[in-house]
N, C-alpha and C. Protein backbone atom coordinates (compact mmCIF):
# COMPACT_ATOMS: atom_id res chain seq x y z
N UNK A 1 -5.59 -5.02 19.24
CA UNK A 1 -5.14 -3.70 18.83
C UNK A 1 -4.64 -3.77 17.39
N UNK A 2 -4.96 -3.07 16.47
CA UNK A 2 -4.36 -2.73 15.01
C UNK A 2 -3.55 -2.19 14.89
N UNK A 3 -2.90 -2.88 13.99
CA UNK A 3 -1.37 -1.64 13.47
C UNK A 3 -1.49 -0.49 13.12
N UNK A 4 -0.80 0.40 13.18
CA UNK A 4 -0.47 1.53 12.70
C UNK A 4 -0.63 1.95 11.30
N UNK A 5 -0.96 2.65 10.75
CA UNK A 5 -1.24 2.80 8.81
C UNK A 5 0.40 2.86 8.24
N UNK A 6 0.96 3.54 8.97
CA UNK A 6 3.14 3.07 8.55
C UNK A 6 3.04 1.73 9.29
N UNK A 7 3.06 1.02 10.02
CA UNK A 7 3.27 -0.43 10.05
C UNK A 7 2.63 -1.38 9.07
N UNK A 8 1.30 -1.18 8.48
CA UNK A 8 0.99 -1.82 7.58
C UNK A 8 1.33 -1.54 5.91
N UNK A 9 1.64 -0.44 5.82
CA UNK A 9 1.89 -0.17 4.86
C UNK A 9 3.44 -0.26 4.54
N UNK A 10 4.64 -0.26 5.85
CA UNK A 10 5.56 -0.74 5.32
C UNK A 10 5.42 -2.83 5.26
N UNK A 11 5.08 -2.99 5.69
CA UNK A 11 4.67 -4.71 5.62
C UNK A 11 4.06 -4.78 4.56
N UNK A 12 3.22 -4.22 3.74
CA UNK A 12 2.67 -4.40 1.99
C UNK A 12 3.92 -4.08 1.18
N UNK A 13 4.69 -2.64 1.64
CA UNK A 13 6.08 -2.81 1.00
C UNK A 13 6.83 -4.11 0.97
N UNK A 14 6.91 -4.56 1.97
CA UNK A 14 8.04 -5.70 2.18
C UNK A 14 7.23 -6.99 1.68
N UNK A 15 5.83 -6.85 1.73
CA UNK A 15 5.57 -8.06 0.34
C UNK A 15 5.98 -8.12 -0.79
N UNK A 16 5.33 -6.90 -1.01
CA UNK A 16 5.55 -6.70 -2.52
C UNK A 16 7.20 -6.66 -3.04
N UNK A 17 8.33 -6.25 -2.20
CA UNK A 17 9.37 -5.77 -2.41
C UNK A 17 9.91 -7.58 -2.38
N UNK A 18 9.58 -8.47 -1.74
CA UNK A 18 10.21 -9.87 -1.74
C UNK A 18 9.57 -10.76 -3.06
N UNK A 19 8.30 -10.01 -3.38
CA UNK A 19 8.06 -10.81 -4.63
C UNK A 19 8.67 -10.21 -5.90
N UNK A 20 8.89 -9.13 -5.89
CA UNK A 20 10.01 -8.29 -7.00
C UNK A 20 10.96 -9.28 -6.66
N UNK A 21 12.06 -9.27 -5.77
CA UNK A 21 13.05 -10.11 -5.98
C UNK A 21 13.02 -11.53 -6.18
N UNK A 22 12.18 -12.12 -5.95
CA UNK A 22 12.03 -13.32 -6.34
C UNK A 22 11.66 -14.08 -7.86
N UNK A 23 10.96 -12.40 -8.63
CA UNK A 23 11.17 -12.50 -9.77
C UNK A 23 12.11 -11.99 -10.31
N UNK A 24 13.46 -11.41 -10.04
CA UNK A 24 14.65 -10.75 -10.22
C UNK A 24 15.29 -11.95 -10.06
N UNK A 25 15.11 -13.03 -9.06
CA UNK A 25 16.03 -13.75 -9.11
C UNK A 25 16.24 -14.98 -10.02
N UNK A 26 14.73 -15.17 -10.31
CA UNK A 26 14.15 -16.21 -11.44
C UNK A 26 14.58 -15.88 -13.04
N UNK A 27 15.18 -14.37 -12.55
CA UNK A 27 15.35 -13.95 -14.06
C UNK A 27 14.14 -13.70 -14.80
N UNK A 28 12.91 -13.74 -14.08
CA UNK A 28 11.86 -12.89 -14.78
C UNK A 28 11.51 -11.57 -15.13
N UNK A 29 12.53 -10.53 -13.98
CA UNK A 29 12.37 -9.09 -14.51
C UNK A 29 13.80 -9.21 -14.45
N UNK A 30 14.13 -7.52 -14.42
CA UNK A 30 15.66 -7.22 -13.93
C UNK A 30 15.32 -6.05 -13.25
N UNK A 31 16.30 -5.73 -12.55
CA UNK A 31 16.37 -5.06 -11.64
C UNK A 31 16.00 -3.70 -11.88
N UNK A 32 15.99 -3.08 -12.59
CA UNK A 32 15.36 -2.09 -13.00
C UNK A 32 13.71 -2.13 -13.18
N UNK A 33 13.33 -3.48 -14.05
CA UNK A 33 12.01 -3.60 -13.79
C UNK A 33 11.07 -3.48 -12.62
N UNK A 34 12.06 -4.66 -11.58
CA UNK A 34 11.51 -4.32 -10.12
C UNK A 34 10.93 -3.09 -9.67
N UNK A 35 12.73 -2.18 -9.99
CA UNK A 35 12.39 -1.13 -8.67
C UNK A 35 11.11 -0.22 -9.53
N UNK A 36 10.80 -0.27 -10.95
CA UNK A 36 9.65 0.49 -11.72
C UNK A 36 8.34 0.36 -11.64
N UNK A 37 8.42 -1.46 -10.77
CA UNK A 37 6.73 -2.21 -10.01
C UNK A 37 7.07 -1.86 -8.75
N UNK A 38 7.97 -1.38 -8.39
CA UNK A 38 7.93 -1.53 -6.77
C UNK A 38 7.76 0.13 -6.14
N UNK A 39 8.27 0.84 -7.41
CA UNK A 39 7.64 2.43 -7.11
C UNK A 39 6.66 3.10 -6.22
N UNK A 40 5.20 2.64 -7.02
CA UNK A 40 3.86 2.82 -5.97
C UNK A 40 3.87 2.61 -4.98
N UNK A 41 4.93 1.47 -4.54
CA UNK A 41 4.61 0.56 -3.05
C UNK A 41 5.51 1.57 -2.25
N UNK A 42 6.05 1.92 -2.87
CA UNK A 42 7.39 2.75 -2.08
C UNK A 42 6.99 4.44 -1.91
N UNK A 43 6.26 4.86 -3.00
CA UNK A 43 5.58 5.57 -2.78
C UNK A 43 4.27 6.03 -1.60
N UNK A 44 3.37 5.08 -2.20
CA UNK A 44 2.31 4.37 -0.69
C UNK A 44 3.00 4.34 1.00
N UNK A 45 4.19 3.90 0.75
CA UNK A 45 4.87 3.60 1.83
C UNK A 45 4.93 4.83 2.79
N UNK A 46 5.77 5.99 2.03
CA UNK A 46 5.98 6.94 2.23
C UNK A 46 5.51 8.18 2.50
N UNK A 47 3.64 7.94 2.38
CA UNK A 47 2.89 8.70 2.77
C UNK A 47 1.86 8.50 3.06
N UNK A 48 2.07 6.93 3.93
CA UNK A 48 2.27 6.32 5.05
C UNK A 48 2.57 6.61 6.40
N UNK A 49 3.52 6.88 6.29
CA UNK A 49 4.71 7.22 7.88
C UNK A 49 5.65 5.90 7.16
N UNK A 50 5.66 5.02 6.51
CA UNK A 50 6.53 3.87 6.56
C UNK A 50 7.88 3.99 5.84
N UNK A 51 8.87 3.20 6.41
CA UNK A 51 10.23 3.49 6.28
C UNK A 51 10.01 2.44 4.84
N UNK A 52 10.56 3.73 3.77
CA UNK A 52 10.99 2.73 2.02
C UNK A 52 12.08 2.88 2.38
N UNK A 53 12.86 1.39 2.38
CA UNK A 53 14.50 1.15 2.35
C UNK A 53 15.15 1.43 1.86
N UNK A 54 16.12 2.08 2.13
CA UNK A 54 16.82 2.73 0.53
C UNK A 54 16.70 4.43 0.34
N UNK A 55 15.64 4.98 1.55
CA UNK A 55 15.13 6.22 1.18
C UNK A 55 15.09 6.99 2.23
N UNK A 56 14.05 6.37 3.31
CA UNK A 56 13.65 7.24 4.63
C UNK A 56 14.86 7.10 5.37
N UNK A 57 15.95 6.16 5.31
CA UNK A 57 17.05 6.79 6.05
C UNK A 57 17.89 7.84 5.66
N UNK A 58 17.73 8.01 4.17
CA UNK A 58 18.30 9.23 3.64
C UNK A 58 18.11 10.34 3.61
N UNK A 59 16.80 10.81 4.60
CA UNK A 59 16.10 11.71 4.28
C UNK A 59 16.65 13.22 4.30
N UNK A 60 17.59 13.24 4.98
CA UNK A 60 18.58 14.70 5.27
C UNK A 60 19.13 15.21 4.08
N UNK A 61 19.72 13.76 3.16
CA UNK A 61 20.50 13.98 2.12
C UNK A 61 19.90 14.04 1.20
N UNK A 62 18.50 13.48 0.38
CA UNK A 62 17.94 13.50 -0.35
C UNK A 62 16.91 14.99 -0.40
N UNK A 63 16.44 15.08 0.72
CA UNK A 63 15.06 16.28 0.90
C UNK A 63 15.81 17.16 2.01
N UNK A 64 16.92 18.16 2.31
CA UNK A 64 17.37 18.80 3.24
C UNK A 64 16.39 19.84 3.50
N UNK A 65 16.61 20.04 4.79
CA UNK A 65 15.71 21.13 5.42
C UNK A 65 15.98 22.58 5.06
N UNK A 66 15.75 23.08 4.22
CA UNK A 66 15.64 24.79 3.92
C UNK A 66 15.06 25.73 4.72
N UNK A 67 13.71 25.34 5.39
CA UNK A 67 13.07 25.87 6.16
C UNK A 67 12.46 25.52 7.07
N UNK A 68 11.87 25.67 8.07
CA UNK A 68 11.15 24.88 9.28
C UNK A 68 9.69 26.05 9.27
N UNK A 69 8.96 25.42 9.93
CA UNK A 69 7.62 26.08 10.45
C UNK A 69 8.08 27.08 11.56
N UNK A 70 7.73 27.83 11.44
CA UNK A 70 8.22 28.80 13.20
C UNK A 70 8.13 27.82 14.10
N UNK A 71 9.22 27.48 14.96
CA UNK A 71 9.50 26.71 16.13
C UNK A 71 8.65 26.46 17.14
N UNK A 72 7.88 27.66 17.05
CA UNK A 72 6.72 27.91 18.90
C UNK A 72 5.31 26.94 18.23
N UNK A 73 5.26 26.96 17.04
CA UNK A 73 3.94 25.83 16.31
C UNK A 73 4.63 24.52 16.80
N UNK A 74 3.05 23.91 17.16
CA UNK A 74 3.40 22.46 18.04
C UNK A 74 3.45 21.38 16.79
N UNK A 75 4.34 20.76 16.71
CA UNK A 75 4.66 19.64 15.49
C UNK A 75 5.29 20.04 14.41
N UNK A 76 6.19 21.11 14.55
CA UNK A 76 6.93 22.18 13.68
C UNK A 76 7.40 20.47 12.56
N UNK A 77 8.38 20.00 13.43
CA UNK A 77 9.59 18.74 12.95
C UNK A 77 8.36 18.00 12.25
N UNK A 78 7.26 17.07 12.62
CA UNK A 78 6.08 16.38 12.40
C UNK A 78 5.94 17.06 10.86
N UNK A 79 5.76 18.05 10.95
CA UNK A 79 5.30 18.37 9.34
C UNK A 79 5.66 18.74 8.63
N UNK A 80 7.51 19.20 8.81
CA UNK A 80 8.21 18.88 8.19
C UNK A 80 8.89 17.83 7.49
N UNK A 81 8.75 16.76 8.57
CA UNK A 81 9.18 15.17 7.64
C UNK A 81 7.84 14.78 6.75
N UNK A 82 6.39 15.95 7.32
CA UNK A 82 5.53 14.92 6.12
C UNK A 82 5.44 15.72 4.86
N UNK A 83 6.10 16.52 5.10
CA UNK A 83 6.22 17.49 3.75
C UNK A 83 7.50 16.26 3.06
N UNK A 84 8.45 16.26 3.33
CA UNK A 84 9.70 15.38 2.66
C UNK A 84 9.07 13.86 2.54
N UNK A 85 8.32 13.13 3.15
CA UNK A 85 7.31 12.24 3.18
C UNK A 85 6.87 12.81 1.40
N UNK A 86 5.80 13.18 1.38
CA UNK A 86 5.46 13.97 0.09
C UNK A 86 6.50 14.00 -0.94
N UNK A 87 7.13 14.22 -0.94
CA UNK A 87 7.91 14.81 -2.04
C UNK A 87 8.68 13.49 -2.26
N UNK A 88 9.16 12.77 -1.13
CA UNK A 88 9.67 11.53 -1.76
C UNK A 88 8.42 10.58 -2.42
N UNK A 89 7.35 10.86 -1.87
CA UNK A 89 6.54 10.06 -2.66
C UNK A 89 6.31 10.26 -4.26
N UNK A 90 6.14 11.29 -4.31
CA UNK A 90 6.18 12.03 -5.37
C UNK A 90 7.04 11.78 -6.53
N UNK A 91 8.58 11.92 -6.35
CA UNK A 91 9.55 11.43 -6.57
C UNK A 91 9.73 9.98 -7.17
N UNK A 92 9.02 8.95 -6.03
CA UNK A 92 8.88 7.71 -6.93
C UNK A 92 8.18 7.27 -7.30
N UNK A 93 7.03 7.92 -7.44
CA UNK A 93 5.75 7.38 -8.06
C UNK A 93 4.48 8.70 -7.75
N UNK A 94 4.30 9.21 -8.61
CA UNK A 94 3.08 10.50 -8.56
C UNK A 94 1.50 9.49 -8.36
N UNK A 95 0.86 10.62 -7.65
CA UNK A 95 -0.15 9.70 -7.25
C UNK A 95 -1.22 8.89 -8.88
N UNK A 96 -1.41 9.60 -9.68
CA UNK A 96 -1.98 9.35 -10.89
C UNK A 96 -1.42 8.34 -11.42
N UNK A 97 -0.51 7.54 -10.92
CA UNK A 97 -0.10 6.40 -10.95
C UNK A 97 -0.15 5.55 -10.14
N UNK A 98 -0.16 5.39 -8.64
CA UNK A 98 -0.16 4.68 -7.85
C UNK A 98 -1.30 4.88 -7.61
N UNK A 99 -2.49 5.38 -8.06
CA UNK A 99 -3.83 5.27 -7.00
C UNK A 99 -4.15 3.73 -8.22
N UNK A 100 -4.52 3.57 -9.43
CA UNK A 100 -4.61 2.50 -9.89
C UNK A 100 -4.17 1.54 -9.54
N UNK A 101 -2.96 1.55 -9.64
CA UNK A 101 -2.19 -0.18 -8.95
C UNK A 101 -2.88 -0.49 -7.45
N UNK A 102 -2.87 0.83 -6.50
CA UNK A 102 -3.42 0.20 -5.09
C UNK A 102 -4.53 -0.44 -5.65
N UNK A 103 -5.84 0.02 -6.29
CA UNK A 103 -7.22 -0.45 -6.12
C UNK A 103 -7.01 -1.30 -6.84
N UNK A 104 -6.20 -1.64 -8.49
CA UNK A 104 -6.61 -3.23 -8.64
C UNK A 104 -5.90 -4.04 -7.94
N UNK A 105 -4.65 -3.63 -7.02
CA UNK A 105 -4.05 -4.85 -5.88
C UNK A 105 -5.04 -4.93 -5.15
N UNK A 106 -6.39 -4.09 -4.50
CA UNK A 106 -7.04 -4.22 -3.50
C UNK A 106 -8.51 -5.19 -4.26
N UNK A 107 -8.86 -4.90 -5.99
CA UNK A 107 -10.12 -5.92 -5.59
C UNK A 107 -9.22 -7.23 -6.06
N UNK A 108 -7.70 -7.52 -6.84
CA UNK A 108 -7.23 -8.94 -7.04
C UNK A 108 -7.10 -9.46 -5.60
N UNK A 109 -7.21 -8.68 -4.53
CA UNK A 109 -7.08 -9.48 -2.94
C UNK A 109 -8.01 -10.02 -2.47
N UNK A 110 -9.07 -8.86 -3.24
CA UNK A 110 -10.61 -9.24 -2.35
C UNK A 110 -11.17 -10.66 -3.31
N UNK A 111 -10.71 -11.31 -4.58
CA UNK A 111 -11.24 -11.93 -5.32
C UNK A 111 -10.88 -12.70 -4.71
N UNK A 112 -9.30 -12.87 -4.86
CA UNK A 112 -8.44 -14.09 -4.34
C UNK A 112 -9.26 -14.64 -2.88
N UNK A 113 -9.41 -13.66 -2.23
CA UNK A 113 -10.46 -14.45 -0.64
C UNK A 113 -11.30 -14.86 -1.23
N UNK A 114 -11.94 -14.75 -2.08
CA UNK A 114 -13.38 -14.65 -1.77
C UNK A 114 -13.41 -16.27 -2.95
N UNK A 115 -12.56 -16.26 -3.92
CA UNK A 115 -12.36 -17.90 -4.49
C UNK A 115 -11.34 -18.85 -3.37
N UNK A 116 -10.47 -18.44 -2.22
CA UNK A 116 -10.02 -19.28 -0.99
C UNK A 116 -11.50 -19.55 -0.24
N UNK A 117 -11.93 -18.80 -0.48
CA UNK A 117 -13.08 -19.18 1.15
C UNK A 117 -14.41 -19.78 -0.04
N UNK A 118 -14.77 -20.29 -1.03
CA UNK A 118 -15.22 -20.65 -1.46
C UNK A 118 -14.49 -22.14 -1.90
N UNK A 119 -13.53 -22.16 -1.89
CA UNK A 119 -12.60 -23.47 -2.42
C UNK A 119 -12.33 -24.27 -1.02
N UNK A 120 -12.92 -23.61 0.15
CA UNK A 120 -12.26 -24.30 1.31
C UNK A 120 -11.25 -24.34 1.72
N UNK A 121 -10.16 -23.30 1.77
CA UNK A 121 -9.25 -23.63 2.16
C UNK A 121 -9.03 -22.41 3.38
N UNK A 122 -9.04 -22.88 4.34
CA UNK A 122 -8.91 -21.95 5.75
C UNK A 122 -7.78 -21.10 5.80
N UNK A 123 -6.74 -21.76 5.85
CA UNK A 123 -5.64 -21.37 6.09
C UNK A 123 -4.99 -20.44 4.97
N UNK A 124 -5.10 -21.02 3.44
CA UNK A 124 -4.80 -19.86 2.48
C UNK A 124 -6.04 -18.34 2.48
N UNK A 125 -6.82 -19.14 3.06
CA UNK A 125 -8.25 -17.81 2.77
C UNK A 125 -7.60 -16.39 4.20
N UNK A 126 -7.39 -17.02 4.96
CA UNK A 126 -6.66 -16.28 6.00
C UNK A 126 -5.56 -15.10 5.89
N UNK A 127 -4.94 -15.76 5.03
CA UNK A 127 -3.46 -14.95 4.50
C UNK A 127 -4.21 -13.89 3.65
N UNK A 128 -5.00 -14.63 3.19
CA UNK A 128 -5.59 -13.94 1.24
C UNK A 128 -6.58 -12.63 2.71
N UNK A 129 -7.38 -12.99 3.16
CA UNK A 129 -7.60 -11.72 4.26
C UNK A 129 -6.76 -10.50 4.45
N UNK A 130 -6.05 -11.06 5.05
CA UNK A 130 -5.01 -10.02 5.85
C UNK A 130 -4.26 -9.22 5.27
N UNK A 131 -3.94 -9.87 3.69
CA UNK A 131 -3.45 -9.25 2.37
C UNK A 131 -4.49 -8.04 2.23
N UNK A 132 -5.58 -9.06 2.10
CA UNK A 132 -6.95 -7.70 1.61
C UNK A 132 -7.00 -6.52 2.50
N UNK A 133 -7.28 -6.82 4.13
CA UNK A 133 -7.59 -5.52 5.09
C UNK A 133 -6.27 -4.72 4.89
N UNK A 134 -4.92 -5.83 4.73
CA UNK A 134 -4.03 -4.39 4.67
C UNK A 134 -4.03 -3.34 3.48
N UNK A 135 -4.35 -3.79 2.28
CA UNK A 135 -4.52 -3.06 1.20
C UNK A 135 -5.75 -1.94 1.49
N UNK A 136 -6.90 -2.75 2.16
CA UNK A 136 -8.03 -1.64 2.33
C UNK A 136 -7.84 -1.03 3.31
N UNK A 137 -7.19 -0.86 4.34
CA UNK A 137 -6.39 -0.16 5.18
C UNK A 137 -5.89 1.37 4.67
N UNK A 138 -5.02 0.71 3.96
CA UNK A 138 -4.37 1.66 2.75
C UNK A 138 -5.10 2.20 2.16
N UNK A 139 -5.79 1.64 1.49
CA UNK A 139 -6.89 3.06 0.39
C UNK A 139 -7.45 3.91 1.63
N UNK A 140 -8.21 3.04 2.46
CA UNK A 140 -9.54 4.01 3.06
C UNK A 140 -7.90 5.28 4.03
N UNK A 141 -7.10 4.90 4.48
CA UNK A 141 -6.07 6.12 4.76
C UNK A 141 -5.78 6.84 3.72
N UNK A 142 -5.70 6.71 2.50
CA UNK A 142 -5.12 7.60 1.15
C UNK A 142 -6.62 8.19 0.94
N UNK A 143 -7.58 7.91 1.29
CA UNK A 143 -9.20 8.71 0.47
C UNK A 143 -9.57 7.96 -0.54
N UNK A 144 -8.97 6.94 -0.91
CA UNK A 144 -9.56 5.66 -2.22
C UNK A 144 -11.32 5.74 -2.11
N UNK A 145 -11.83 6.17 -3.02
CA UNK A 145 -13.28 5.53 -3.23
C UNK A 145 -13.59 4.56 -3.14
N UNK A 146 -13.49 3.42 -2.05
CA UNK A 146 -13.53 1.85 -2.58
C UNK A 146 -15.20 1.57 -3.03
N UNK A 147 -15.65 2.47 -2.07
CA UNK A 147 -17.39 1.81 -1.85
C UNK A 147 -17.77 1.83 -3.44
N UNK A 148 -17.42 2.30 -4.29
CA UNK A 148 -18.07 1.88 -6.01
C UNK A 148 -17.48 0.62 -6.52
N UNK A 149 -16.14 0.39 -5.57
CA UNK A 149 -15.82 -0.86 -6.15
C UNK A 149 -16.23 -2.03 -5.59
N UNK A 150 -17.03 -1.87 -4.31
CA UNK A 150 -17.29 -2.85 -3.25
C UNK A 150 -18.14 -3.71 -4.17
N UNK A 151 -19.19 -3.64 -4.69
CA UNK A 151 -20.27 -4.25 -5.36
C UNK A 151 -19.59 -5.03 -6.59
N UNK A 152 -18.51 -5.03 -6.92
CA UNK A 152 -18.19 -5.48 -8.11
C UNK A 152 -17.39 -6.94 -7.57
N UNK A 153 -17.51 -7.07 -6.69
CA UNK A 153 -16.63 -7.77 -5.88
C UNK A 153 -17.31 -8.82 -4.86
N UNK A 154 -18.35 -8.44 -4.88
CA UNK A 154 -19.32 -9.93 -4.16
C UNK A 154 -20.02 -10.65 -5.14
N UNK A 155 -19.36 -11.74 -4.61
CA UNK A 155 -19.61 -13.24 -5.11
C UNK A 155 -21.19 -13.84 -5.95
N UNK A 156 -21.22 -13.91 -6.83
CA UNK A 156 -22.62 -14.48 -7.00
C UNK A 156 -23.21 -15.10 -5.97
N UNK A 157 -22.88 -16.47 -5.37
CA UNK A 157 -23.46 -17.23 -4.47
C UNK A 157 -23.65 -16.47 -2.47
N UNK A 158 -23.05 -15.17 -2.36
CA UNK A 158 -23.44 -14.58 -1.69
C UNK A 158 -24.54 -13.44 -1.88
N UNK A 159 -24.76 -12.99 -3.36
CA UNK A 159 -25.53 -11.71 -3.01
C UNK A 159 -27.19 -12.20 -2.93
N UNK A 160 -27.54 -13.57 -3.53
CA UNK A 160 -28.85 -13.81 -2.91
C UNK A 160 -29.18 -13.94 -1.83
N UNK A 161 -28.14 -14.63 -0.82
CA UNK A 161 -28.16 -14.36 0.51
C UNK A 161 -28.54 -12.66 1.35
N UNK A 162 -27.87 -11.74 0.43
CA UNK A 162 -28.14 -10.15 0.75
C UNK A 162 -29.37 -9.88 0.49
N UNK A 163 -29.94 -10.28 -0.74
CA UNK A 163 -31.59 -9.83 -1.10
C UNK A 163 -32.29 -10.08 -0.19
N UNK A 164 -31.72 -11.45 0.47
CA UNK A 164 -32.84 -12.10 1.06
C UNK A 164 -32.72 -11.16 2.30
N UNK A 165 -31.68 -11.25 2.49
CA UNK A 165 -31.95 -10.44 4.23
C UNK A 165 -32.57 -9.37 3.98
């Protein structure tokens, strides 16, 4: 069974959000830098279904309810949090910004496999996977065009194998 598109997409948050701090802690960014790379992800997150820390528990106080859908409509509440969903996304990152960062995080994932599983290494090629489907997860739920980028992204030493078939 597969995760959920908010379960995977808060788990790409919480990658990405542990490698921000780990360069925060190295003293390679500062903390402000972080949270300015970690935007998109938090963004992405959030229109998602996935809880951005710091945010989706705030949601009463940050995005208050002014209005509701007429009550007798089925999922009145449902589309109200994805309206505030929206707007917090919005808020930390507009999409004309975060659609770039997803797709080059999604073909630097697909490379990274594709030089693990050429270098032999099982176990890193695995991770470098699971990195990739969750990112392509993510686009193909957001409407990402990937299929123009698909071709840019197979391997020399595989595509004669494709002719041939």
């Amino acid at each position: 069974m597969s995760d959920s598109v908010a379960t995977v997409a808060s788990r790409v948050h919480a990658t990405y959000r542990a490698a921000a701090l780990r360069q925060v802690a190295k003293g390679a960014w500062t903390r402000d830098e972080a949270a300015q790379r970690l935007a998109p992800w938090g963004a992405l997150t959030a229109l998602c279904g996935g809880d951005v820390p710091g945010y989706t528990d705030r949601f009463d106080d940050l995005y208050p309810v002014v209005g509701r859908y007429p009550a007798d409509l089925p999922g009145a509440d449902a589309r109200t949090d994805d309206i505030r969903r929206f707007l917090l996304s919005e808020d930390l990152c507009p999409a004309g910004a975060w659609k770039p960062v997803l797709v080059t995080a999604w073909a630097e994932a697909a490379q990274r496999a594709d030089q693990l599983r050429e270098a032999g290494k099982p176990d890193q090629f695995a991770r470098a996977m699971a990195a990739y489907r969750d990112l392509n997860s993510l686009a193909r739920f957001l409407g990402l065009p990937l299929r123009d980028l698909c071709t840019a992204h197979i391997s020399a030493a595989r595509l004669p194998e494709r002719i041939a078939a």
